[in-house]
C-alpha atoms as a PDB file:
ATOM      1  CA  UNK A   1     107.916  81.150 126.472  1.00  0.00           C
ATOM      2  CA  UNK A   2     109.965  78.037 125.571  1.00  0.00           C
ATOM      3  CA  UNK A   3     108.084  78.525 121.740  1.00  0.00           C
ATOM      4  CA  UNK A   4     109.124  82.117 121.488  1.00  0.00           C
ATOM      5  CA  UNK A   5     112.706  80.988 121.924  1.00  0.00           C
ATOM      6  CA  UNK A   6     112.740  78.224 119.431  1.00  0.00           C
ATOM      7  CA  UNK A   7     111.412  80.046 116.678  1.00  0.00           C
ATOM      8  CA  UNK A   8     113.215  83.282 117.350  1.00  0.00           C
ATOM      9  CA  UNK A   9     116.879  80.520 117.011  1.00  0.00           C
ATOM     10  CA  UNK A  10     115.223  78.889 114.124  1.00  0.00           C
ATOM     11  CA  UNK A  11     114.548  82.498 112.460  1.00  0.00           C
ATOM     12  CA  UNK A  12     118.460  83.162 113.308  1.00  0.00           C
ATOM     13  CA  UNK A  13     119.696  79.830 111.672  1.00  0.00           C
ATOM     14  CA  UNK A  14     117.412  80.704 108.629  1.00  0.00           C
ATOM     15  CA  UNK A  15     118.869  84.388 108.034  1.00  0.00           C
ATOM     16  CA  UNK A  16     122.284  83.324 109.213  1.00  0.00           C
ATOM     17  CA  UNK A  17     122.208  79.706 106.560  1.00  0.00           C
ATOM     18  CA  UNK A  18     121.046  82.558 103.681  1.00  0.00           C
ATOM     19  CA  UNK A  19     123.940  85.514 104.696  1.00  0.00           C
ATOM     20  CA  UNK A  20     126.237  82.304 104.537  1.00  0.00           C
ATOM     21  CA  UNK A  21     125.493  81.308 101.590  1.00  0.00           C
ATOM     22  CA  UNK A  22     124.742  84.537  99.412  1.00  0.00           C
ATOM     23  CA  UNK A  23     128.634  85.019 100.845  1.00  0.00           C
ATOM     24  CA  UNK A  24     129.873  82.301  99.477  1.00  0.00           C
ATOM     25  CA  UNK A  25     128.061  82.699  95.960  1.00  0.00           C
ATOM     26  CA  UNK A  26     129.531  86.230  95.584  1.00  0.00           C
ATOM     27  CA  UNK A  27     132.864  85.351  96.015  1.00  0.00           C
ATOM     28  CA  UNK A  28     132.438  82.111  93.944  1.00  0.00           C
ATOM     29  CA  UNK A  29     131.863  84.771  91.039  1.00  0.00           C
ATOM     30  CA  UNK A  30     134.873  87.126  91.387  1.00  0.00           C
ATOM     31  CA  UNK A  31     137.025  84.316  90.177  1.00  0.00           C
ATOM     32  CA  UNK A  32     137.383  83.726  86.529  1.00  0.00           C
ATOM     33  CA  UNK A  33     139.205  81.290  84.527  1.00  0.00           C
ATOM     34  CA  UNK A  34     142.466  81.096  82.021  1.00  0.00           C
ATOM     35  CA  UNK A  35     141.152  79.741  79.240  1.00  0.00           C
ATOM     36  CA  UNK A  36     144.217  77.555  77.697  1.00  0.00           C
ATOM     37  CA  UNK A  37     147.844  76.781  79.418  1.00  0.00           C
ATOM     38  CA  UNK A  38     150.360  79.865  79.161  1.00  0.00           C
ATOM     39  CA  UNK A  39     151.922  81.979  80.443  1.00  0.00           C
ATOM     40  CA  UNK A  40     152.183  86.323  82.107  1.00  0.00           C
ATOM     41  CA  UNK A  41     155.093  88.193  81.464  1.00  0.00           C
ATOM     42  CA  UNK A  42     156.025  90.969  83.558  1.00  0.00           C
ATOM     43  CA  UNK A  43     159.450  93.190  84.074  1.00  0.00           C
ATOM     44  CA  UNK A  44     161.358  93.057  87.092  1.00  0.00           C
ATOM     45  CA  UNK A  45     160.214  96.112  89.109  1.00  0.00           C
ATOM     46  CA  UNK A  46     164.415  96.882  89.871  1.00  0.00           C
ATOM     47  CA  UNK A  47     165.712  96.050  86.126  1.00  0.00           C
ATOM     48  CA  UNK A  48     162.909  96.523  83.109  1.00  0.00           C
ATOM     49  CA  UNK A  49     165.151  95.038  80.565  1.00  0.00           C
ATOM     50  CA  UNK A  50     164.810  91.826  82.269  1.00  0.00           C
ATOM     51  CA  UNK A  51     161.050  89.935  82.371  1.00  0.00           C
ATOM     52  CA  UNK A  52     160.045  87.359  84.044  1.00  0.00           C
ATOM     53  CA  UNK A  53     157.472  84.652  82.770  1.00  0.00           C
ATOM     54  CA  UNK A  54     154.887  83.568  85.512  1.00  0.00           C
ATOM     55  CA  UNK A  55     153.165  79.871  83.606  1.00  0.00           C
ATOM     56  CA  UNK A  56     149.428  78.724  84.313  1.00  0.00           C
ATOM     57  CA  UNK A  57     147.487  75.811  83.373  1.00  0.00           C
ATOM     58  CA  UNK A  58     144.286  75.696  81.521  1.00  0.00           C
ATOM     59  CA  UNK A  59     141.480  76.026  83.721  1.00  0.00           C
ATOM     60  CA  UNK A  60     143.072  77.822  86.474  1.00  0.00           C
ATOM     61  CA  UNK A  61     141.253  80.225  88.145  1.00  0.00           C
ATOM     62  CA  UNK A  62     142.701  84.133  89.084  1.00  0.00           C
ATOM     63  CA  UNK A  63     141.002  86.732  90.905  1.00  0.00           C
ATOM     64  CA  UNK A  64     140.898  90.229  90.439  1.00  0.00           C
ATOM     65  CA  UNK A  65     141.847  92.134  93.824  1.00  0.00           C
ATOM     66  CA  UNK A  66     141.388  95.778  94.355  1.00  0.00           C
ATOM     67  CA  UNK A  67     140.763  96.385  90.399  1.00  0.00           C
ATOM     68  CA  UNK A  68     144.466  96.506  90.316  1.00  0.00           C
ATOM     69  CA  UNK A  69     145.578  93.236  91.099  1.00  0.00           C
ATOM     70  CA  UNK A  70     145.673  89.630  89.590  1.00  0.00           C
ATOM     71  CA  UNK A  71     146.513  86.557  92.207  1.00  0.00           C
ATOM     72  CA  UNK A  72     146.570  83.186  91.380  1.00  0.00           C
ATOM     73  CA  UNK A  73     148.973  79.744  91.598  1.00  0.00           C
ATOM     74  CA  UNK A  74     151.526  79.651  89.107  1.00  0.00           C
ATOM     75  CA  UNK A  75     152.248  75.471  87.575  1.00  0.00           C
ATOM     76  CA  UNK A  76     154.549  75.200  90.800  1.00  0.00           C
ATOM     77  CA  UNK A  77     151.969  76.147  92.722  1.00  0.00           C
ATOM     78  CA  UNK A  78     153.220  79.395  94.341  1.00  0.00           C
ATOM     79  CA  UNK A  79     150.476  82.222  95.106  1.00  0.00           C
ATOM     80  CA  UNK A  80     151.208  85.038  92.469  1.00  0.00           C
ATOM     81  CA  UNK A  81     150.130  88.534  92.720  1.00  0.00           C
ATOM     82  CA  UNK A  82     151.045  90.883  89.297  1.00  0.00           C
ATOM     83  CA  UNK A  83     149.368  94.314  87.846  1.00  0.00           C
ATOM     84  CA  UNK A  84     146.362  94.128  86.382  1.00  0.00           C
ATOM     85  CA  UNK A  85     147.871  95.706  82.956  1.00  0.00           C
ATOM     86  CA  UNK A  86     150.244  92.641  81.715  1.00  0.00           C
ATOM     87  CA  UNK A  87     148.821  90.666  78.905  1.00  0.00           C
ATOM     88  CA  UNK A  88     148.334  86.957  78.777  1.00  0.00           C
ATOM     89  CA  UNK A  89     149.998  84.896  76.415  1.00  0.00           C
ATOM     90  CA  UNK A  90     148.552  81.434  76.077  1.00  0.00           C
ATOM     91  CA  UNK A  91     150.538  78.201  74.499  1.00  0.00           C
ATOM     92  CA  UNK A  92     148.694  78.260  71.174  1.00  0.00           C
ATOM     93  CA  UNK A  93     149.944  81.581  70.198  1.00  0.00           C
ATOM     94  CA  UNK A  94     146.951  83.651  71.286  1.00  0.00           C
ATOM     95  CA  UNK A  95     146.907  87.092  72.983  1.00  0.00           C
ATOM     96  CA  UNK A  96     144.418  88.436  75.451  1.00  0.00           C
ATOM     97  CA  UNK A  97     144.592  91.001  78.270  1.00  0.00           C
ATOM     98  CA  UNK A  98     143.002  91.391  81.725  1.00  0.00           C
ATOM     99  CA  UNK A  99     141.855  95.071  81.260  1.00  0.00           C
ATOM    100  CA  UNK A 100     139.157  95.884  78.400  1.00  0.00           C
ATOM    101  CA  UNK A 101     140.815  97.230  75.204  1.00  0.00           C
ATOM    102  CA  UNK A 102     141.671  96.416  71.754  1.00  0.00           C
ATOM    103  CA  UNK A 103     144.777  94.255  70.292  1.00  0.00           C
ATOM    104  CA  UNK A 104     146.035  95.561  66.949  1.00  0.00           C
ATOM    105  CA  UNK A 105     147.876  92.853  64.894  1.00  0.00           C
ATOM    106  CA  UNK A 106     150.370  95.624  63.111  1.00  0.00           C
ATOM    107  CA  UNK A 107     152.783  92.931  61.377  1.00  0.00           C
ATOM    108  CA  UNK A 108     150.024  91.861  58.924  1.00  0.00           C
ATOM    109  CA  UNK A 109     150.730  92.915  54.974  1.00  0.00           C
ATOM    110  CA  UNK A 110     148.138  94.702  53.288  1.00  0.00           C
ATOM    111  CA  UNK A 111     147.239  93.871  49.813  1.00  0.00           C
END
């Protein structure tokens, strides 16, 4: 009987040490990286004329939450939760945005 008891906890450990892990490997990949140092801008939700600039550093991770969401720790560390539509502007002048889409560089003279 004693057997039947042992391997029926060791079975349990087993499934329970693979549920923990698969757990911790799927949340692992819902975070993604900032490629470069920069920075968010986003208005003030009372005033939209004024913005405010939320700074990152290179190799910080965010997470996408909800599909609508972006958190992540700003330089002074503070946990920072913005809309999932603001673009990112990085230090060496690049442009990228969180949602899929195209950037169209309209300034550019045509010859």
């Amino acid at each position: 009987m004693k057997k039947y008891i042992v391997i029926i906890l060791l079975i349990g450990i087993i499934l329970s040490s693979i549920l923990i892990y698969n757990t911790i490997k799927v949340e692992q990949k819902t975070y993604q990286t900032f490629t470069e140092s920069g920075y968010i801008l986003q208005s003030k939700l009372d005033n939209e004329s004024q913005v405010e600039r939320f700074y990152f550093e290179g190799e910080q991770k965010y997470k996408e939450n909800y599909n609508t969401q972006i958190t992540f720790e700003d330089t002074s560390g503070e946990k920072i939760s913005l809309n999932n539509n603001n673009f990112i502007h990085y230090a060496d002048g690049s442009i990228s945005a969180f949602k899929n889409g195209v950037l169209v560089d309209l300034t550019r003279n045509r010859k």
